[in-house]
C-alpha atoms as a PDB file:
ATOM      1  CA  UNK A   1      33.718 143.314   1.138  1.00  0.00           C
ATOM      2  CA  UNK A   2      30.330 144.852   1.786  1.00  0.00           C
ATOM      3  CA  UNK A   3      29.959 147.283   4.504  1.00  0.00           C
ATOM      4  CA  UNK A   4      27.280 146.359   7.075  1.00  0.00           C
ATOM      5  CA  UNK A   5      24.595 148.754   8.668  1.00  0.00           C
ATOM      6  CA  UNK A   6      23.521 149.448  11.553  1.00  0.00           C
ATOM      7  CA  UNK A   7      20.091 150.463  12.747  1.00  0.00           C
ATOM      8  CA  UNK A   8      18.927 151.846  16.092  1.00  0.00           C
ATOM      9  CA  UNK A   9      16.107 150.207  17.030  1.00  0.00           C
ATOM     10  CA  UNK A  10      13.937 152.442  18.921  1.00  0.00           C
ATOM     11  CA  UNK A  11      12.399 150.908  22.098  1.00  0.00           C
ATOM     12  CA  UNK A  12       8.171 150.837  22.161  1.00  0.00           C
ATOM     13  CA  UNK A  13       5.904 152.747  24.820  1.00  0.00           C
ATOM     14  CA  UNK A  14       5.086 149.901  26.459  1.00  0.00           C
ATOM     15  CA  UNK A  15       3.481 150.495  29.576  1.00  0.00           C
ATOM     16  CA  UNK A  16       5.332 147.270  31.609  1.00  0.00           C
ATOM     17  CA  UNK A  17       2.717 146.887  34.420  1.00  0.00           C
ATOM     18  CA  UNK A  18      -0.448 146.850  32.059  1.00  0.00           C
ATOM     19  CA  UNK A  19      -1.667 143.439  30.743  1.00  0.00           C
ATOM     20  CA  UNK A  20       0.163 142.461  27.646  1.00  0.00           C
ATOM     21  CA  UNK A  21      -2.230 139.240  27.279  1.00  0.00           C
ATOM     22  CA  UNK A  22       0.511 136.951  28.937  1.00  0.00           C
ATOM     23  CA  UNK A  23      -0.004 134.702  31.657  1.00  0.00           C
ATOM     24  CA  UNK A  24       2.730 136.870  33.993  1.00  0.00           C
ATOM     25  CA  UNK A  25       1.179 138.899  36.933  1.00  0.00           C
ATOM     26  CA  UNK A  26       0.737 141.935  35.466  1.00  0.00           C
ATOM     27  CA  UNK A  27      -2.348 143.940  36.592  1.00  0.00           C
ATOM     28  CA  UNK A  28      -4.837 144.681  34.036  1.00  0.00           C
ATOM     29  CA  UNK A  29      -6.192 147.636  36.279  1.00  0.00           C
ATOM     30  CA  UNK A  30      -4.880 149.064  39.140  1.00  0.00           C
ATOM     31  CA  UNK A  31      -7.550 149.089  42.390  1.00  0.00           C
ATOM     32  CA  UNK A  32      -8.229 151.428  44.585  1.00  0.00           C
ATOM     33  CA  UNK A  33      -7.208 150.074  48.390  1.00  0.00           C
ATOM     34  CA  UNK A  34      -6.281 151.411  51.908  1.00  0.00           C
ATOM     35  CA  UNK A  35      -3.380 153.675  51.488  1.00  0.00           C
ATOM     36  CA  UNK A  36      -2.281 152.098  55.105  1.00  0.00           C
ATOM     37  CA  UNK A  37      -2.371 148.622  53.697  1.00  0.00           C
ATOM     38  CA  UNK A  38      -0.343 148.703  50.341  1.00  0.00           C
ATOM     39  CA  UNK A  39       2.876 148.747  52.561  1.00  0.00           C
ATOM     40  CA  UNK A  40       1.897 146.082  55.035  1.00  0.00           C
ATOM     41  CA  UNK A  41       0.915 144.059  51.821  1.00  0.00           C
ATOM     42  CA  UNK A  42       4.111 144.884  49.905  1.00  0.00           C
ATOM     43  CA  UNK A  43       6.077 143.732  52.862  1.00  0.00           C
ATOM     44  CA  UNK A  44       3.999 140.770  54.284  1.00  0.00           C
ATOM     45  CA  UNK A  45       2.600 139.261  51.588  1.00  0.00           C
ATOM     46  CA  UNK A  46      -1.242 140.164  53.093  1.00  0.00           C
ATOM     47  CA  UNK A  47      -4.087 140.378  50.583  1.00  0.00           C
ATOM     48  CA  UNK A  48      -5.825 143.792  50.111  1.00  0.00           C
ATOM     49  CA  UNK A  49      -9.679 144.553  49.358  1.00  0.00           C
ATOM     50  CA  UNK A  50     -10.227 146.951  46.443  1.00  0.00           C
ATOM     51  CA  UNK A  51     -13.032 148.932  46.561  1.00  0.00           C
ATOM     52  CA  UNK A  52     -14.234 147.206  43.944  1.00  0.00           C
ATOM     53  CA  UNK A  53     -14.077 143.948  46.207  1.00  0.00           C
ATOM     54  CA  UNK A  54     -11.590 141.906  44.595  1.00  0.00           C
ATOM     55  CA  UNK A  55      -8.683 140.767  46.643  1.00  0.00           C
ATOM     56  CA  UNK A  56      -4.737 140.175  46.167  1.00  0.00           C
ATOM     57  CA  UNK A  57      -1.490 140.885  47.522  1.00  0.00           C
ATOM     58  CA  UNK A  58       0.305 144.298  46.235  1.00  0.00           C
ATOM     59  CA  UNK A  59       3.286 143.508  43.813  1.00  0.00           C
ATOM     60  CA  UNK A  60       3.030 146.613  42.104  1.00  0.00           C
ATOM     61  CA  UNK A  61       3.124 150.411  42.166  1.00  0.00           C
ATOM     62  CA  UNK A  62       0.522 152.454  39.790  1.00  0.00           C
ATOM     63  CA  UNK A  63       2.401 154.894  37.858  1.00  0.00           C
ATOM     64  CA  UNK A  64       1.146 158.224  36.697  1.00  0.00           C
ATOM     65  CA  UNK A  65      -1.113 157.060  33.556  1.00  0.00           C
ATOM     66  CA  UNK A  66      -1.808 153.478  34.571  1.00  0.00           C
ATOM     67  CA  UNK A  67      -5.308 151.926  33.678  1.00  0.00           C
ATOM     68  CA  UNK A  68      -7.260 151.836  36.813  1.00  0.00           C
ATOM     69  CA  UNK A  69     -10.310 149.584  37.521  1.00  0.00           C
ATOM     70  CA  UNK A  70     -13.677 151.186  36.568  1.00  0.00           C
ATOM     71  CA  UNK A  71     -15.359 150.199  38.983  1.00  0.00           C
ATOM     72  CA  UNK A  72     -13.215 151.215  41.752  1.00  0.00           C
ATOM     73  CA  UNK A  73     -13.075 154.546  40.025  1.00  0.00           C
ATOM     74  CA  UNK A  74     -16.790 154.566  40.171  1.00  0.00           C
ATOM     75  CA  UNK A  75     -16.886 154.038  44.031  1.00  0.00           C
ATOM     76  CA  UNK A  76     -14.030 156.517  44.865  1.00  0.00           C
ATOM     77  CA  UNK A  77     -15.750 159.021  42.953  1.00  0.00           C
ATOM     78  CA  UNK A  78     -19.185 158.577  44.722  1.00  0.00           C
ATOM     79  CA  UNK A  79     -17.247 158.673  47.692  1.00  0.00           C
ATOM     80  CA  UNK A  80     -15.615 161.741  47.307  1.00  0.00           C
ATOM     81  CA  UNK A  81     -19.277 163.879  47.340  1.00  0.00           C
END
């Protein structure tokens, strides 16, 4: 009898909240909003406004590295001067 193998397959660096191209709900960016509202939103269900202007409910948290939305960048960096 032949003796089998194993291999460890090692898991990719998939970042699990960017957009993989599926139709899931994955963010493609992650906004800028009202610190005081991503709670309320999280909890309630309530839309958010990005500073960018588009709207939806929070399902997610950004992690360190996650693609954020240019032009929210943009207008949080204006805002900062």
């Amino acid at each position: 009898m032949k003796a089998m193998s194993t291999k460890t397959l090692e898991k990719p660096d998939v970042d699990a909240d960017a957009d993989t191209g599926d139709d899931d709900d994955s963010p493609k960016f992650f906004h800028y909003v009202r610190k005081n509202k991503i709670a309320e939103s999280a909890v309630m269900g309530n839309y958010v406004v990005a500073l960018c202007g588009e709207t939806f409910p929070v399902t997610k948290s950004a992690k360190p590295g996650s693609p954020v939305c240019p032009d929210c960048k943009k207008i949080y960096d204006r805002m900062k001067k």
